[in-house]
N, C-alpha and C. Protein backbone atom coordinates (compact mmCIF):
# COMPACT_ATOMS: atom_id res chain seq x y z
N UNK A 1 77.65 36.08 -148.41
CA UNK A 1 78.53 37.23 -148.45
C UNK A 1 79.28 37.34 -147.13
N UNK A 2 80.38 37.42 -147.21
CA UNK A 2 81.34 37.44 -146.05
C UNK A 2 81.73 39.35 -145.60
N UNK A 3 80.49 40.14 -144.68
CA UNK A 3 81.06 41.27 -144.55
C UNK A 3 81.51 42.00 -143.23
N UNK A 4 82.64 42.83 -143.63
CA UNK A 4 83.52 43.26 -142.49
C UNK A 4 82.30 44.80 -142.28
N UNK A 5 82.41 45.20 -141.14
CA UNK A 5 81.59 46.37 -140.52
C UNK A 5 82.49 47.66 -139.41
N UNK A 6 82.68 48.53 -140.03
CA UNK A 6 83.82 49.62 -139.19
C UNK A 6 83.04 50.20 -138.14
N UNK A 7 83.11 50.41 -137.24
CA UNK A 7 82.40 50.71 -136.34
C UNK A 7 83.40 52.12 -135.75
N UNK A 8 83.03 52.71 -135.78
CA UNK A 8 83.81 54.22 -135.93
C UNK A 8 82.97 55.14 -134.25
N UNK A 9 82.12 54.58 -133.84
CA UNK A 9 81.40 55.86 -132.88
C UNK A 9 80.57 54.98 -131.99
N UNK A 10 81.01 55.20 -130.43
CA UNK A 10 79.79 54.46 -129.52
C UNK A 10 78.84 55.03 -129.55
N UNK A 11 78.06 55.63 -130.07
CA UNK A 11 76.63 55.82 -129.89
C UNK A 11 75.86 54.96 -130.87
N UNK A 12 76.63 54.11 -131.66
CA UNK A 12 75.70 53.11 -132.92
C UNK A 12 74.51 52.31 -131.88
N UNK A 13 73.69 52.34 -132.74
CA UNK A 13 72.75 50.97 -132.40
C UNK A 13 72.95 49.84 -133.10
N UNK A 14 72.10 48.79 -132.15
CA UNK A 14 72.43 47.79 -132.97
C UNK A 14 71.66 47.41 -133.91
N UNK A 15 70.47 47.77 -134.05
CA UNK A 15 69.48 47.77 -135.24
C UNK A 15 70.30 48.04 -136.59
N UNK A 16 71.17 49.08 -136.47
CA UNK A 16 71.59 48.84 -137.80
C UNK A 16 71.98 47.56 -138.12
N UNK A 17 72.67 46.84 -137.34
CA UNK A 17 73.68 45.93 -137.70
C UNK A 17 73.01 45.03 -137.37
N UNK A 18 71.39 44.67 -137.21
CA UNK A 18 70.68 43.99 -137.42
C UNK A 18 69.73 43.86 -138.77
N UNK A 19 70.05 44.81 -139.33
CA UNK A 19 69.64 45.20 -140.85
C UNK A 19 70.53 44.40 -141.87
N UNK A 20 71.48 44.06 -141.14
CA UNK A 20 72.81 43.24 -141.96
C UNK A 20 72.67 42.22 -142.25
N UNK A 21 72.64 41.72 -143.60
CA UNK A 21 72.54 39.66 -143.69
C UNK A 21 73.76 39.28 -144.11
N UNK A 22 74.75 38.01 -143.32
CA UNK A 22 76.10 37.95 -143.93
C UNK A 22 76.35 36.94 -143.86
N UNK A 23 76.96 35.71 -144.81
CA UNK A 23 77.06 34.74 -143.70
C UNK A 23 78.46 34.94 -142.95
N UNK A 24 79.09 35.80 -142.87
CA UNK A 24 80.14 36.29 -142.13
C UNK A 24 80.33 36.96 -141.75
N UNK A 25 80.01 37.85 -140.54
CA UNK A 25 80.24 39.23 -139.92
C UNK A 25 81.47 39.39 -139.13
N UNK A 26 82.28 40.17 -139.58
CA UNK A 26 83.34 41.14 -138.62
C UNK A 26 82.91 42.39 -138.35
N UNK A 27 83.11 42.60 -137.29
CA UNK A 27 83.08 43.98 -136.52
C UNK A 27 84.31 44.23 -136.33
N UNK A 28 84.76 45.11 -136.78
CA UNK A 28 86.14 46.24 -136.50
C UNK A 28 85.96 47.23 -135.91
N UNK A 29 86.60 47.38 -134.68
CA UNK A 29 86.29 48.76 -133.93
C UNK A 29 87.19 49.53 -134.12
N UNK A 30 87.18 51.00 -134.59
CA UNK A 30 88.01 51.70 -134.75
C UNK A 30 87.64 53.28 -134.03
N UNK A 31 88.34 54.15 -134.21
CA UNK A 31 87.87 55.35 -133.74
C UNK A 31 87.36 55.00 -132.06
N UNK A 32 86.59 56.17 -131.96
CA UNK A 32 85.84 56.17 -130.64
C UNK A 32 85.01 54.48 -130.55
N UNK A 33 84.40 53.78 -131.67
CA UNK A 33 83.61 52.51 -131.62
C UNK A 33 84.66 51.44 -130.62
N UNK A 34 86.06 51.71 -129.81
CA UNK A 34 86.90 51.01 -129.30
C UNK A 34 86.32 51.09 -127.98
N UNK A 35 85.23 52.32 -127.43
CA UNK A 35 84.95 52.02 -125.92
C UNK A 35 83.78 51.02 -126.02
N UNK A 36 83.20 50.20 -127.09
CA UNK A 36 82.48 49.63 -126.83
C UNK A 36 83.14 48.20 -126.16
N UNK A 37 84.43 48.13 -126.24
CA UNK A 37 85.10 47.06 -125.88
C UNK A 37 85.17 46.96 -124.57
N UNK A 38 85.25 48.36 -123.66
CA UNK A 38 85.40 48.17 -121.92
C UNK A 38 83.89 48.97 -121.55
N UNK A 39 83.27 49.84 -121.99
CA UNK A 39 82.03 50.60 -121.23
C UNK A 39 81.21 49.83 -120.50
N UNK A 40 80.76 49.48 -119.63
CA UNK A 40 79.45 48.92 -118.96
C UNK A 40 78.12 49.67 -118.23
N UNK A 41 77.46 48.91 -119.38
CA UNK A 41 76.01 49.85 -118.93
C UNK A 41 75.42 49.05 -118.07
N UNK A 42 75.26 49.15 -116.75
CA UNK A 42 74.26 48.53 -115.51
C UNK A 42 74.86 47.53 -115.65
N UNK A 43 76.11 47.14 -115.61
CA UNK A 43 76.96 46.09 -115.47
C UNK A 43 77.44 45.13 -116.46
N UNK A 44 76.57 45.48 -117.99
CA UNK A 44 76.66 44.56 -118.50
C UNK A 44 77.45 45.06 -120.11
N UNK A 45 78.39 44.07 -120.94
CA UNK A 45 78.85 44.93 -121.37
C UNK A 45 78.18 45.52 -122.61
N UNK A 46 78.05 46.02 -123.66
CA UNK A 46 77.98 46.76 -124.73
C UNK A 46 77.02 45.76 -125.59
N UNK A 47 76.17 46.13 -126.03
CA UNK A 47 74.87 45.38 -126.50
C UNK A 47 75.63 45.00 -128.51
N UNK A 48 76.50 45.79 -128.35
CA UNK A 48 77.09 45.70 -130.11
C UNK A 48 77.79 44.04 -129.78
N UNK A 49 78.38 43.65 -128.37
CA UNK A 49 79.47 42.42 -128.31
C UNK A 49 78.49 41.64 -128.08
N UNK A 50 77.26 41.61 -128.12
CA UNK A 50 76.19 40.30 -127.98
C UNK A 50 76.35 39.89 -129.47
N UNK A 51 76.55 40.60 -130.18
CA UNK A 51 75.89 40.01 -131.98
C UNK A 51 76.39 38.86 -131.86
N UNK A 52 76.36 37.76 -132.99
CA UNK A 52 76.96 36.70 -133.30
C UNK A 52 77.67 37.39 -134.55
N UNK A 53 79.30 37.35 -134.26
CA UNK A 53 80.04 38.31 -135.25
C UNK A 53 81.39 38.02 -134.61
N UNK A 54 82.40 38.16 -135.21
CA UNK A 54 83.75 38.47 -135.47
C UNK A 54 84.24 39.40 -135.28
N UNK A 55 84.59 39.74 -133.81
CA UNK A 55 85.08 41.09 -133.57
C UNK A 55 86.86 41.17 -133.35
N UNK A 56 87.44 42.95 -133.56
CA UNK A 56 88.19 42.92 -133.69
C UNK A 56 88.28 44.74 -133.86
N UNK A 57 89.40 44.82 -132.96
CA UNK A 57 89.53 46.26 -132.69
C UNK A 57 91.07 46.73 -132.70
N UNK A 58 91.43 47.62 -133.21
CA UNK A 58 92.84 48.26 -133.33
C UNK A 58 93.70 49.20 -132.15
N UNK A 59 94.51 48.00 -132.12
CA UNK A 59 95.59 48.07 -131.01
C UNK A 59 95.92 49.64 -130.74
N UNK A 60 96.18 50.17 -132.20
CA UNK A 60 96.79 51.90 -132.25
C UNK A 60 95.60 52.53 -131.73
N UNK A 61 94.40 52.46 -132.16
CA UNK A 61 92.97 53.28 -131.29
C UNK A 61 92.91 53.14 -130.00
N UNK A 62 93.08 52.11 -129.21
CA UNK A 62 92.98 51.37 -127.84
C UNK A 62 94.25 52.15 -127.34
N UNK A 63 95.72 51.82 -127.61
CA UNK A 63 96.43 53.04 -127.22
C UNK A 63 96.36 54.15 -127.04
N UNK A 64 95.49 55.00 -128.06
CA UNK A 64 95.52 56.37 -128.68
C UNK A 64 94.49 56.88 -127.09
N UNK A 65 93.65 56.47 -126.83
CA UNK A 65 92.43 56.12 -125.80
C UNK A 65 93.04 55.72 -124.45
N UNK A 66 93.91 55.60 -124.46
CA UNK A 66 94.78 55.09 -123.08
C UNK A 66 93.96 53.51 -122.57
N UNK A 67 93.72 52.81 -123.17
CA UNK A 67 92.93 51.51 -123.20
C UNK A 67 93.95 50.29 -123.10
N UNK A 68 93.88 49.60 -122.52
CA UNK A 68 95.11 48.58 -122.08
C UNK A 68 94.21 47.80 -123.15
N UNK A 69 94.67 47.13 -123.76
CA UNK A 69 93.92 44.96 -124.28
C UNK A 69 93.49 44.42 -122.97
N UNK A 70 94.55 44.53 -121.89
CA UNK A 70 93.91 43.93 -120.91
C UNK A 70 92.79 43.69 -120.16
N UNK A 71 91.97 44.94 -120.68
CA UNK A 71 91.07 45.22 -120.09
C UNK A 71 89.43 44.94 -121.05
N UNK A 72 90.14 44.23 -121.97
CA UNK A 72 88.82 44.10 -122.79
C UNK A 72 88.56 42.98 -122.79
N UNK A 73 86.96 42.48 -123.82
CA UNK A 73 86.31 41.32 -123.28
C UNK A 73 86.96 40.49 -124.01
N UNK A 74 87.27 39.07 -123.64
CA UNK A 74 87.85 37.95 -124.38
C UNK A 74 87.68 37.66 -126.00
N UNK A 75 86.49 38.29 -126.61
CA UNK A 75 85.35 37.76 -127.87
C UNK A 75 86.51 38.68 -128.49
N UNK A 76 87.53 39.91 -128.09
CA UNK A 76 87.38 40.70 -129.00
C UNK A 76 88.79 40.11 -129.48
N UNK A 77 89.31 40.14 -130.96
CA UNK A 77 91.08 40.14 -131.20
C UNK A 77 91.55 41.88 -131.38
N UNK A 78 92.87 41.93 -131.19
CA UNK A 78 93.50 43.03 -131.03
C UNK A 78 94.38 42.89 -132.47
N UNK A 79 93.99 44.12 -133.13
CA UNK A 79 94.99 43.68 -134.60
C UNK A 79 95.71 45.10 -134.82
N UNK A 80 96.46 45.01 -135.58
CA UNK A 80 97.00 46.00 -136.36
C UNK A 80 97.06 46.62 -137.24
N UNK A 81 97.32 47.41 -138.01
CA UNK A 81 96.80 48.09 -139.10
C UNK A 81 97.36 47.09 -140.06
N UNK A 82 98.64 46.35 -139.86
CA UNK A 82 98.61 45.15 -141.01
C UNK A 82 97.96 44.31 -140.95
N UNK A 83 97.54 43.91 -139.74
CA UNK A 83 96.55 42.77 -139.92
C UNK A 83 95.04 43.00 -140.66
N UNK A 84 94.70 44.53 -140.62
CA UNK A 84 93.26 44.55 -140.71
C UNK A 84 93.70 44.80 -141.96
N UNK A 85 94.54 45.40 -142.77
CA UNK A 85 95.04 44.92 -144.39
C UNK A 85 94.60 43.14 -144.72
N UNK A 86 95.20 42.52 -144.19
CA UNK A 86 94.78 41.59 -144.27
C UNK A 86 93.67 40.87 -143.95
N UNK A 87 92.91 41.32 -143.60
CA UNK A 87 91.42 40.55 -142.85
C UNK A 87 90.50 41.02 -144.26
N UNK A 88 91.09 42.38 -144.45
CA UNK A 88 90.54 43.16 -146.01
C UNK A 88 89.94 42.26 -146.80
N UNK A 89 91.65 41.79 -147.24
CA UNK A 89 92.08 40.99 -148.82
C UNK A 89 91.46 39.85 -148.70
N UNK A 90 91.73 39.12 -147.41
CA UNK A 90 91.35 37.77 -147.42
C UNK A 90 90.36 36.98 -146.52
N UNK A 91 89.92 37.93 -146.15
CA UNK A 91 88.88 37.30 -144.69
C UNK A 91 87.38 37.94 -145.51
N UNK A 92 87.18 39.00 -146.03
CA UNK A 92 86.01 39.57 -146.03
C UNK A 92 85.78 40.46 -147.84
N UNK A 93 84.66 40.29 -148.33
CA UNK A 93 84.55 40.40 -149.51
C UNK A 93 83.92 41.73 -149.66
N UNK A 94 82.99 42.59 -148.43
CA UNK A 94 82.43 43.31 -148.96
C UNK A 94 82.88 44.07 -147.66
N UNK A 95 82.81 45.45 -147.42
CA UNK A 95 82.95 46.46 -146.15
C UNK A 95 81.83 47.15 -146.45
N UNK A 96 81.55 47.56 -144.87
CA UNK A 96 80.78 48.72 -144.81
C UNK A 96 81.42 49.51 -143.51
N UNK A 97 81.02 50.90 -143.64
CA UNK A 97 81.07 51.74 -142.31
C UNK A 97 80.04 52.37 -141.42
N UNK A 98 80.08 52.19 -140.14
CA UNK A 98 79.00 52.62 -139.43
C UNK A 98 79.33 53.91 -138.25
C-alpha cells in the first residue's frame, strides 16, 4: 500500500506513524506540522524527519508562518497545492490525517 500521511500539528508523536505499515510513506506537512521542518530540539532536528518516508510540505503554509524553504532540511520537497493534487491521484493510494 502506497500511503500519504497529513501531518497537521507539531505536537504528533512518532509512535503513531510507527503504527503505520506502507510500502510507501509520504509525509505532508501542512498546518502548524510545517515547524517540524526548522524546530530543533537540543540541536537536533524533529524526530518525525528521521522516519524512512517521503516528505513534503506546502510552500503556502511555510509562507503563511513566515518560513523561508531556505531554511529547511534538504529530505524535505516544497510543493504546491497543485502538486499535492497530484501526489493524491498518482503517487499515493490511500491518505490518512494526523
Amino acid at each position: 500500500m502506497r500511503l500519504a500521511v497529513f501531518v497537521s500539528d507539531y505536537k504528533i508523536t512518532v509512535d503513531t506513524l510507527d503504527r503505520l505499515k506502507a510500502e510507501k510513506l509520504g509525509i505532508i506537512l501542512v498546518g502548524n506540522g510545517v515547524y517540524h521542518t526548522t524546530i530543533k530540539e537540543n540541536g537536533n532536528p524533529s524526530p518525525l524527519l528521521k522516519k524512512s518516508a517521503n516528505f513534503y510540505v506546502l510552500s503556502e503554509d511555510l509562507e503563511t508562518r513566515g518560513i523561508s524553504s531556505s531554511n529547511i532540511s534538504g529530505n524535505i520537497k516544497v510543493i504546491t497545492y497543485s502538486e499535492l493534487v497530484d501526489l493524491i491521484f498518482n503517487d499515493y493510494e490511500k491518505l490518512a490525517w494526523l
